[in-house]
N, C-alpha and C. Protein backbone atom coordinates (compact mmCIF):
# COMPACT_ATOMS: atom_id res chain seq x y z
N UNK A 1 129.16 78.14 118.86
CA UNK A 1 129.69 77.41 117.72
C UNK A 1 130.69 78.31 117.00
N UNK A 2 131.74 78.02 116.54
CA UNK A 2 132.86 78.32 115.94
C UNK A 2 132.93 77.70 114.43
N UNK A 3 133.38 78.80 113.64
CA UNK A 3 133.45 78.62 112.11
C UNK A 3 134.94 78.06 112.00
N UNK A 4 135.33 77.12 111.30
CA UNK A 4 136.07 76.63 110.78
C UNK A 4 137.55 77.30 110.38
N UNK A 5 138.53 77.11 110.79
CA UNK A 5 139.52 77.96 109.40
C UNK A 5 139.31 77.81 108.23
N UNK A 6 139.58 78.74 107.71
CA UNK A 6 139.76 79.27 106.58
C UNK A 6 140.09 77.76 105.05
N UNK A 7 141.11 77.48 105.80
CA UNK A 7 142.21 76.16 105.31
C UNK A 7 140.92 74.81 105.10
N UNK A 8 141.18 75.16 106.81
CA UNK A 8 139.83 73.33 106.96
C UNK A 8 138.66 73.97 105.95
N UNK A 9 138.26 74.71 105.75
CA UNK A 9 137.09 74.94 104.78
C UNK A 9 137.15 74.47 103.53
N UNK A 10 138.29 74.94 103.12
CA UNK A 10 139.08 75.15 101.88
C UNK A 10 139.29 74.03 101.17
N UNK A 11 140.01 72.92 102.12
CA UNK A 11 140.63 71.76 101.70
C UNK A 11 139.49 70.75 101.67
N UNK A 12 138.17 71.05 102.59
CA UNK A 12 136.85 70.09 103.05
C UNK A 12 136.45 70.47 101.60
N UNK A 13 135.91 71.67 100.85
CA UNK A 13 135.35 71.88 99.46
C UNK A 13 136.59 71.15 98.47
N UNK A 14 137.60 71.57 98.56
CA UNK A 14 138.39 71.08 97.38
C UNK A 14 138.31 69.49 97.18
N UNK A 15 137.88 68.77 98.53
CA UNK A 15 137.77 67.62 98.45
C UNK A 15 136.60 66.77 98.10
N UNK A 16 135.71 67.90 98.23
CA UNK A 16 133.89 67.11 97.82
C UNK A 16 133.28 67.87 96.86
N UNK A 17 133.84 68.96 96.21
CA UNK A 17 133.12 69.50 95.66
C UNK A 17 133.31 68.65 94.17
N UNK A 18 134.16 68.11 93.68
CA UNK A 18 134.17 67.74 92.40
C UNK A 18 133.27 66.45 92.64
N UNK A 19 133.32 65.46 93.48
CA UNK A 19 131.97 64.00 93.42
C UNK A 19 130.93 64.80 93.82
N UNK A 20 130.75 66.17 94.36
CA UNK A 20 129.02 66.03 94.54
C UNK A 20 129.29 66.79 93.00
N UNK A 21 129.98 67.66 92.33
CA UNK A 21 129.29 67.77 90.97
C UNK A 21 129.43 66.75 90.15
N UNK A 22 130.16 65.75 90.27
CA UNK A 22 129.96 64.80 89.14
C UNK A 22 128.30 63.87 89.57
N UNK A 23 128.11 64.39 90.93
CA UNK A 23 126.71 63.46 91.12
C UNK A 23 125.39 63.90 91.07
N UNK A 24 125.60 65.48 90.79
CA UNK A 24 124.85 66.09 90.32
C UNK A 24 124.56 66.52 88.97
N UNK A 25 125.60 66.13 87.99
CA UNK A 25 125.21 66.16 86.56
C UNK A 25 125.22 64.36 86.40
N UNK A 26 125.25 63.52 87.25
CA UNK A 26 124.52 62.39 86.75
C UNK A 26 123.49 61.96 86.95
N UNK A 27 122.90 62.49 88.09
CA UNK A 27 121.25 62.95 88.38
C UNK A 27 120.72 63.28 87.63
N UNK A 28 121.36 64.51 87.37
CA UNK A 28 120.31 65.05 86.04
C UNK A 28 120.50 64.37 84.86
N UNK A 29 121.19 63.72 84.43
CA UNK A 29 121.42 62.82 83.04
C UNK A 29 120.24 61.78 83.85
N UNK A 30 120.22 61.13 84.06
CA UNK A 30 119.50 59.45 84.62
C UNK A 30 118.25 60.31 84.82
N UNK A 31 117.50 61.78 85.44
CA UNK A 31 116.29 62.22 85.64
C UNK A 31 115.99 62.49 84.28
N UNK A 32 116.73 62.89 83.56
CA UNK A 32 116.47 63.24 81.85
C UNK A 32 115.89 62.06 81.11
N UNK A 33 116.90 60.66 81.26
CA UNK A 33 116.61 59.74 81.15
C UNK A 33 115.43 59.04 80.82
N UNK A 34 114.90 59.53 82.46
CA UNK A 34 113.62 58.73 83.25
C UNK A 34 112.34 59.61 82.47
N UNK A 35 112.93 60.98 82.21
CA UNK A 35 111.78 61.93 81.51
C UNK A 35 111.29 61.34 79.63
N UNK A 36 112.58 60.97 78.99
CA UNK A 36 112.23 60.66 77.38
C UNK A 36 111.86 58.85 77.42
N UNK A 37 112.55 58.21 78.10
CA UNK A 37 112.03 56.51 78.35
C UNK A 37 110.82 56.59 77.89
N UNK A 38 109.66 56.95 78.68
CA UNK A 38 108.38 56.57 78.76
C UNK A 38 107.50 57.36 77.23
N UNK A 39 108.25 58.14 76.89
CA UNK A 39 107.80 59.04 75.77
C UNK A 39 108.03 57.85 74.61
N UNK A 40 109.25 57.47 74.46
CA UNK A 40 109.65 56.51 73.24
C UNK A 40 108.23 55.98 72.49
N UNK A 41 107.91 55.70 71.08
CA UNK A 41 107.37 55.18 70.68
C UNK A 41 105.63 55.32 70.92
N UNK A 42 105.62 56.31 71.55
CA UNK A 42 104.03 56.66 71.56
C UNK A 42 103.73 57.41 71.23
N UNK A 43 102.05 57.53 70.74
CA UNK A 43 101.67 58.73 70.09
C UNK A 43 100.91 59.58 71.13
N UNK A 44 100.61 60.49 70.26
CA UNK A 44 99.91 61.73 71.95
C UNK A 44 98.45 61.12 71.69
N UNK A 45 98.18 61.23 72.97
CA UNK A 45 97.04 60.71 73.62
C UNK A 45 95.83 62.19 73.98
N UNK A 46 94.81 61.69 73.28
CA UNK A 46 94.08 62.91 73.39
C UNK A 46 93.09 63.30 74.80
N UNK A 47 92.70 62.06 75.57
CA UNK A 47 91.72 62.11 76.31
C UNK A 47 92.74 61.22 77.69
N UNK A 48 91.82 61.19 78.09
CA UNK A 48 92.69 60.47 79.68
C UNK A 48 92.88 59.35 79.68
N UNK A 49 91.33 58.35 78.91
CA UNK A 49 91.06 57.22 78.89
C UNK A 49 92.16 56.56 77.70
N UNK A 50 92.91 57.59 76.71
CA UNK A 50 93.47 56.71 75.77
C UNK A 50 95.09 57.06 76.39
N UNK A 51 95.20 57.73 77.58
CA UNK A 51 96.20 58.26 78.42
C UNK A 51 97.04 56.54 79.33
N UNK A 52 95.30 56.41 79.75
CA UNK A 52 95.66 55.19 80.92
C UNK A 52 95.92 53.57 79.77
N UNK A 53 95.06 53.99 78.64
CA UNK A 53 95.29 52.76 77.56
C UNK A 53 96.70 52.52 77.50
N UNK A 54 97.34 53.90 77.08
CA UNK A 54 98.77 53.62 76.88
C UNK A 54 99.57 53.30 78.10
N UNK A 55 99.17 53.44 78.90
CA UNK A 55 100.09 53.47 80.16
C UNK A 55 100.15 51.80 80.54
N UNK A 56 98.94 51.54 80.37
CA UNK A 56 98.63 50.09 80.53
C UNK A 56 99.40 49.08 79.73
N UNK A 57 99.60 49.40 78.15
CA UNK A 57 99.73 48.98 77.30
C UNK A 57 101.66 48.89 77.28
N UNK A 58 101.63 50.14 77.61
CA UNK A 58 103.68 50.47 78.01
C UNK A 58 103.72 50.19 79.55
N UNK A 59 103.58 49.54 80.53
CA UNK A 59 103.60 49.74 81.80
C UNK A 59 105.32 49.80 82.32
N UNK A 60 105.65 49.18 81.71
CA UNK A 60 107.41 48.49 81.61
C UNK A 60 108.20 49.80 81.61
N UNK A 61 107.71 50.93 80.61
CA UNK A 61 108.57 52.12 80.15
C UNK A 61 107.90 52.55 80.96
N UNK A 62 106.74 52.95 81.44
CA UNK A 62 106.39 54.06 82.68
C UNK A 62 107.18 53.74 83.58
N UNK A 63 107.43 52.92 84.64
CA UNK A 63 107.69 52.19 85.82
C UNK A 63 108.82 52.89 85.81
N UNK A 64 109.81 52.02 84.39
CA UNK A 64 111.43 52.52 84.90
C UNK A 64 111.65 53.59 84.37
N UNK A 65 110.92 54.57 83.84
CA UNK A 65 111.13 56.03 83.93
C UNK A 65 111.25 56.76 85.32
N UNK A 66 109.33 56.41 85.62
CA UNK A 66 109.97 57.08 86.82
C UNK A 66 110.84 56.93 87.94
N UNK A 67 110.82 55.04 88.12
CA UNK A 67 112.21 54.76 88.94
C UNK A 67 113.33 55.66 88.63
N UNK A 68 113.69 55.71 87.45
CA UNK A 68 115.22 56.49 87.27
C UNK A 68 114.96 57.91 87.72
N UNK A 69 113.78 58.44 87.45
CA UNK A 69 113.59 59.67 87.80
C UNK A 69 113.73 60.03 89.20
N UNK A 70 113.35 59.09 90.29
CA UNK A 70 113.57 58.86 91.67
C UNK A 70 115.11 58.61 91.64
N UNK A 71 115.64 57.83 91.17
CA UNK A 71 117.21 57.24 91.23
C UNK A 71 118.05 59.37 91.19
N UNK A 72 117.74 59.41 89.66
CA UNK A 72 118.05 60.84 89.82
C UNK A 72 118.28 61.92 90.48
N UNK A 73 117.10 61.69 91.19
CA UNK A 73 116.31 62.90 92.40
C UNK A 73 117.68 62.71 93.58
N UNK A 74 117.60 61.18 93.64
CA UNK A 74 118.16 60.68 94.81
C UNK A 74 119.47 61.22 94.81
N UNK A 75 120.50 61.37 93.87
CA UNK A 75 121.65 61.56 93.65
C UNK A 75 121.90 62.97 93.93
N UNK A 76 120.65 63.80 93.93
CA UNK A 76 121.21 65.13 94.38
C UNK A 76 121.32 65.76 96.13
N UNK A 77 120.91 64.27 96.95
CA UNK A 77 121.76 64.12 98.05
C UNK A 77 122.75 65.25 98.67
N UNK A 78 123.76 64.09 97.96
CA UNK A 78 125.32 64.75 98.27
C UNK A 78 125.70 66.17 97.65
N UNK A 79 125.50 66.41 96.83
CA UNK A 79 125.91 67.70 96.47
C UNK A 79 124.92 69.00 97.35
N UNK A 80 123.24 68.70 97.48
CA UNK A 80 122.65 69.66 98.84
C UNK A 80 123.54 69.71 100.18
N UNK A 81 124.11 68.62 100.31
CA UNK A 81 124.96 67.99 101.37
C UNK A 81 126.03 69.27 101.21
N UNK A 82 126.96 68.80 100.56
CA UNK A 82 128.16 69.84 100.29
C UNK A 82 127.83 71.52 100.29
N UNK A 83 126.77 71.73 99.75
CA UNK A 83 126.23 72.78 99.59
C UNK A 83 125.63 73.56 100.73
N UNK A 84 125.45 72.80 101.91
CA UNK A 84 124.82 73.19 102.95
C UNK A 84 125.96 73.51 103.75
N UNK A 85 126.73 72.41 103.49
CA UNK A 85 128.16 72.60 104.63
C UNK A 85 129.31 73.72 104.35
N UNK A 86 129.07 73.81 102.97
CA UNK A 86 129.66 75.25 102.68
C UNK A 86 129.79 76.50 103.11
N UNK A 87 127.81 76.45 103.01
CA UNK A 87 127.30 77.75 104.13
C UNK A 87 127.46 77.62 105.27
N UNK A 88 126.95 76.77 105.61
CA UNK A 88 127.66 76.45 106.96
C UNK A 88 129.53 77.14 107.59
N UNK A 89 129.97 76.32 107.26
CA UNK A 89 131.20 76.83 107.17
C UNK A 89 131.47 78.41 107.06
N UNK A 90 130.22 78.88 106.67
CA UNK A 90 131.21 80.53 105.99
C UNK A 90 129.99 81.62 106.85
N UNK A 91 129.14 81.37 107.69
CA UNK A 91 128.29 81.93 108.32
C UNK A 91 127.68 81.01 109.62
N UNK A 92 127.78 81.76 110.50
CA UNK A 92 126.88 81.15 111.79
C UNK A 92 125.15 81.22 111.37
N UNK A 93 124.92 81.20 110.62
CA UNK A 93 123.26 81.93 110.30
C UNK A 93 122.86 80.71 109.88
N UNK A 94 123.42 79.77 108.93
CA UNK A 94 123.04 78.55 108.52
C UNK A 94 122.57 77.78 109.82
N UNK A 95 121.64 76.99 109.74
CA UNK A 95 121.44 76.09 111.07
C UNK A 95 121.62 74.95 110.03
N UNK A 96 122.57 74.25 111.30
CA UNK A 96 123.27 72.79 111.07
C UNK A 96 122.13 71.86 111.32
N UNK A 97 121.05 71.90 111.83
CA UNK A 97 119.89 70.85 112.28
C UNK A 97 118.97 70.80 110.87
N UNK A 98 119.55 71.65 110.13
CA UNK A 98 118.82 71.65 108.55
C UNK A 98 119.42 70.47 107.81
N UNK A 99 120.72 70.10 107.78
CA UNK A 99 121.51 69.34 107.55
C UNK A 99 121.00 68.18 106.94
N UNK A 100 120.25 67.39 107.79
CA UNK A 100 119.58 65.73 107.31
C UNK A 100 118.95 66.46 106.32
N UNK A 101 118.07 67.53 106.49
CA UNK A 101 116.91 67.30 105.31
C UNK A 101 117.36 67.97 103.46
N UNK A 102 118.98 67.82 103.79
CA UNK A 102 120.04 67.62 102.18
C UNK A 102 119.57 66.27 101.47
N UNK A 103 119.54 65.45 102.80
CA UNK A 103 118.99 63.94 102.63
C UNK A 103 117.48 63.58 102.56
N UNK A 104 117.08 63.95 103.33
CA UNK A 104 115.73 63.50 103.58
C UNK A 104 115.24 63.66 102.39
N UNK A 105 115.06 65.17 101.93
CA UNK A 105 113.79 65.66 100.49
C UNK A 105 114.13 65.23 99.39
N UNK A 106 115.78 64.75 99.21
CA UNK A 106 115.74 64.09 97.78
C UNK A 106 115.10 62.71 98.06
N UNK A 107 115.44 61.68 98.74
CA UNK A 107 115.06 60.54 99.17
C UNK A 107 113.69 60.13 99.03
N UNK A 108 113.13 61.42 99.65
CA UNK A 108 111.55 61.17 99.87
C UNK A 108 110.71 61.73 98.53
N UNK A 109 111.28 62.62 97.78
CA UNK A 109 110.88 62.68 95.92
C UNK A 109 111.40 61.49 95.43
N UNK A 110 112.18 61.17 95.91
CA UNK A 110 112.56 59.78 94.64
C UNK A 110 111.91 58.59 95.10
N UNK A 111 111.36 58.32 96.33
CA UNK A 111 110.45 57.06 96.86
C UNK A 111 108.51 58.04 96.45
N UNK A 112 108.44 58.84 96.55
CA UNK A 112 107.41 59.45 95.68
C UNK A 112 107.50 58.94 94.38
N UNK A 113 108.19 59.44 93.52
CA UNK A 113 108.08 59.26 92.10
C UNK A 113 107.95 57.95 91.89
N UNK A 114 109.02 56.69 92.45
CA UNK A 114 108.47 55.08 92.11
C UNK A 114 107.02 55.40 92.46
N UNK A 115 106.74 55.43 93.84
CA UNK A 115 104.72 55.30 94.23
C UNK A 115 104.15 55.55 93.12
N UNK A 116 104.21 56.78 92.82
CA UNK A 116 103.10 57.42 91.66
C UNK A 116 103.33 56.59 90.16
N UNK A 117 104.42 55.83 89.93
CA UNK A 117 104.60 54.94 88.69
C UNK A 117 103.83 53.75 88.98
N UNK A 118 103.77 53.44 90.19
CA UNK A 118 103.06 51.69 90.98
C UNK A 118 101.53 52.35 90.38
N UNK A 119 101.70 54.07 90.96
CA UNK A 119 99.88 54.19 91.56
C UNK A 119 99.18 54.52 89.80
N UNK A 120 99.87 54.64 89.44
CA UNK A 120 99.33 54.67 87.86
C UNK A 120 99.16 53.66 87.19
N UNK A 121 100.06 52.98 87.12
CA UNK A 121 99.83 51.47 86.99
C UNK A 121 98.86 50.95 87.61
N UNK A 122 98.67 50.80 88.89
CA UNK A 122 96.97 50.09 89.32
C UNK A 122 96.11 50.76 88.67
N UNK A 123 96.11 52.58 88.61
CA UNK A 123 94.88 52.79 87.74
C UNK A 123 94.39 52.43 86.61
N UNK A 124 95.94 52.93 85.74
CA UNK A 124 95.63 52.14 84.21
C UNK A 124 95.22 50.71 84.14
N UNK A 125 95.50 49.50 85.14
CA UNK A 125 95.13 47.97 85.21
C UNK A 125 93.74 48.51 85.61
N UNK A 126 93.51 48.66 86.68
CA UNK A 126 91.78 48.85 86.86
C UNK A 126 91.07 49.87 85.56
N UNK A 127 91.38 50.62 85.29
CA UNK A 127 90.27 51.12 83.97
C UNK A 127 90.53 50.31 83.01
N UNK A 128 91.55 49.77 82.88
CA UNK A 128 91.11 48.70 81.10
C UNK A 128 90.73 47.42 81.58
N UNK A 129 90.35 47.05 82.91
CA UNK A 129 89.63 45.78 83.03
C UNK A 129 88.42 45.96 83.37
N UNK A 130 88.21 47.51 83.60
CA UNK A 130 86.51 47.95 83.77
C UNK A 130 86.10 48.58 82.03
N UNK A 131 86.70 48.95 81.41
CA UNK A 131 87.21 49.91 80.34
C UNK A 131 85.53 48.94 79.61
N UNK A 132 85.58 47.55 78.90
CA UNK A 132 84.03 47.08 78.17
C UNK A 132 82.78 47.56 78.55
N UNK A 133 83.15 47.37 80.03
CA UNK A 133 81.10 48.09 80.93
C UNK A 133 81.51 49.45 80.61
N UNK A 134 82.15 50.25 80.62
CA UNK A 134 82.41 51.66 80.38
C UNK A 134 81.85 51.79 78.78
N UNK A 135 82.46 51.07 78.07
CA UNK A 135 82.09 51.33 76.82
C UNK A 135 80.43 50.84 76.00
N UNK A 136 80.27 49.90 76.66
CA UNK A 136 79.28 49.12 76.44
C UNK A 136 77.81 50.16 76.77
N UNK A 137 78.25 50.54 77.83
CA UNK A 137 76.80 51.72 78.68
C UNK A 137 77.01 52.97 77.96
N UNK A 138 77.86 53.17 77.40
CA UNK A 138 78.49 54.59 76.57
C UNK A 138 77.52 54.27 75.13
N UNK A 139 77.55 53.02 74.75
CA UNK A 139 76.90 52.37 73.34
C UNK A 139 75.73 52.60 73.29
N UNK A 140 75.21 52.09 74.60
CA UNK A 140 73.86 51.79 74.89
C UNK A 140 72.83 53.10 75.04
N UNK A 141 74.08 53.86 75.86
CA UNK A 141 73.30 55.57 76.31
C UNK A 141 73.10 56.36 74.73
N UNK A 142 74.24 56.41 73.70
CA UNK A 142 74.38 56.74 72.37
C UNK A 142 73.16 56.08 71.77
N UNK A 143 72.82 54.97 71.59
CA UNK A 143 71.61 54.45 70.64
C UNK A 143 70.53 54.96 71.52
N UNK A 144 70.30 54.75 72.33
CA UNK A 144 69.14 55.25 73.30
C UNK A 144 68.40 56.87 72.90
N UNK A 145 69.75 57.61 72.87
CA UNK A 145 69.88 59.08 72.40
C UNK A 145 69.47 59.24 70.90
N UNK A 146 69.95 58.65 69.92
CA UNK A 146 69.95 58.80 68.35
C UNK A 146 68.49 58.54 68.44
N UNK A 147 67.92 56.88 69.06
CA UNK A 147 66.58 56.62 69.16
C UNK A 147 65.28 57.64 69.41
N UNK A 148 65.71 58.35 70.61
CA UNK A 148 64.94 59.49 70.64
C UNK A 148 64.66 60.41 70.33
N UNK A 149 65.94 61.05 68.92
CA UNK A 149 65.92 62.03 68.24
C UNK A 149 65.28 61.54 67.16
N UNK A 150 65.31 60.54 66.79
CA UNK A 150 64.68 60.14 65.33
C UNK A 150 63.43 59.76 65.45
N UNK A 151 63.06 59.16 66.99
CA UNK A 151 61.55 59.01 66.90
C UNK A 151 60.59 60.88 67.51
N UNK A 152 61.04 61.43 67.79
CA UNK A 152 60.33 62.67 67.50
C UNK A 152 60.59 63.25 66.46
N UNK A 153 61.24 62.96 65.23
CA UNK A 153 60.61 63.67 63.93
C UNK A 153 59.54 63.80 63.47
């Protein structure tokens, strides 16, 4: 394998390097995004159970947080892209069969991050529709307890 001239290098960066940085500071704007969305308007949550309440309660702002946060991820693509071919270009040491996975690992964090917004969402729906028997046996175990401290006085 043979490195490139000098020129063809030259003119290949001068030509991609400004869209993969403009697509890499809009990644990170839209991942920033996806990070304060879901924060908006809530208060901190002390325990897990008042964690999944809220989540349940905001499901709309979780979701498209982390979608954008995936959207984000996704956008830094092209610029690993450019970035690989650079080295490439300027050393035989780079292996070119590394290449797809510029693509692959953002792709596959940003189809991660939607999952884990879906997979939180089923949790938070399943604990606040189990959430009464939870509380109810929590009631029951509490009086049960007080009961037995007050009848051995």
């Amino acid at each position: 394998m043979t490195l490139p001239s000098k020129e063809v290098l030259l003119e290949r960066e001068r030509r991609w390097l400004r869209p993969a940085g403009i697509m890499a500071i809009v990644g990170a704007l839209i991942y920033a995004v996806g990070q304060v969305i879901p924060q908006i308007g809530l208060s901190a949550a002390d325990t897990d159970a008042e964690r999944l309440q809220q989540f349940h309660d905001h499901a709309g702002k979780f979701l498209l947080g982390q979608t954008l946060q995936g959207v984000g991820f996704a956008f830094f693509a092209a610029p690993l892209f450019v970035l690989i071919q650079a080295a490439a270009g300027r050393t035989e040491k780079v292996r070119r069969g590394l290449v797809p996975f510029a693509f692959i690992g953002p792709i596959l964090i940003a189809i991660s991050s939607v999952v884990l917004g879906f997979g939180f969402n089923e949790a938070a729906d399943s604990f606040v529709e189990k959430e009464p028997a939870v509380v109810q046996q929590a009631r029951q175990q509490a009086e049960a307890e007080q009961g037995q401290g007050q009848g051995g006085k």
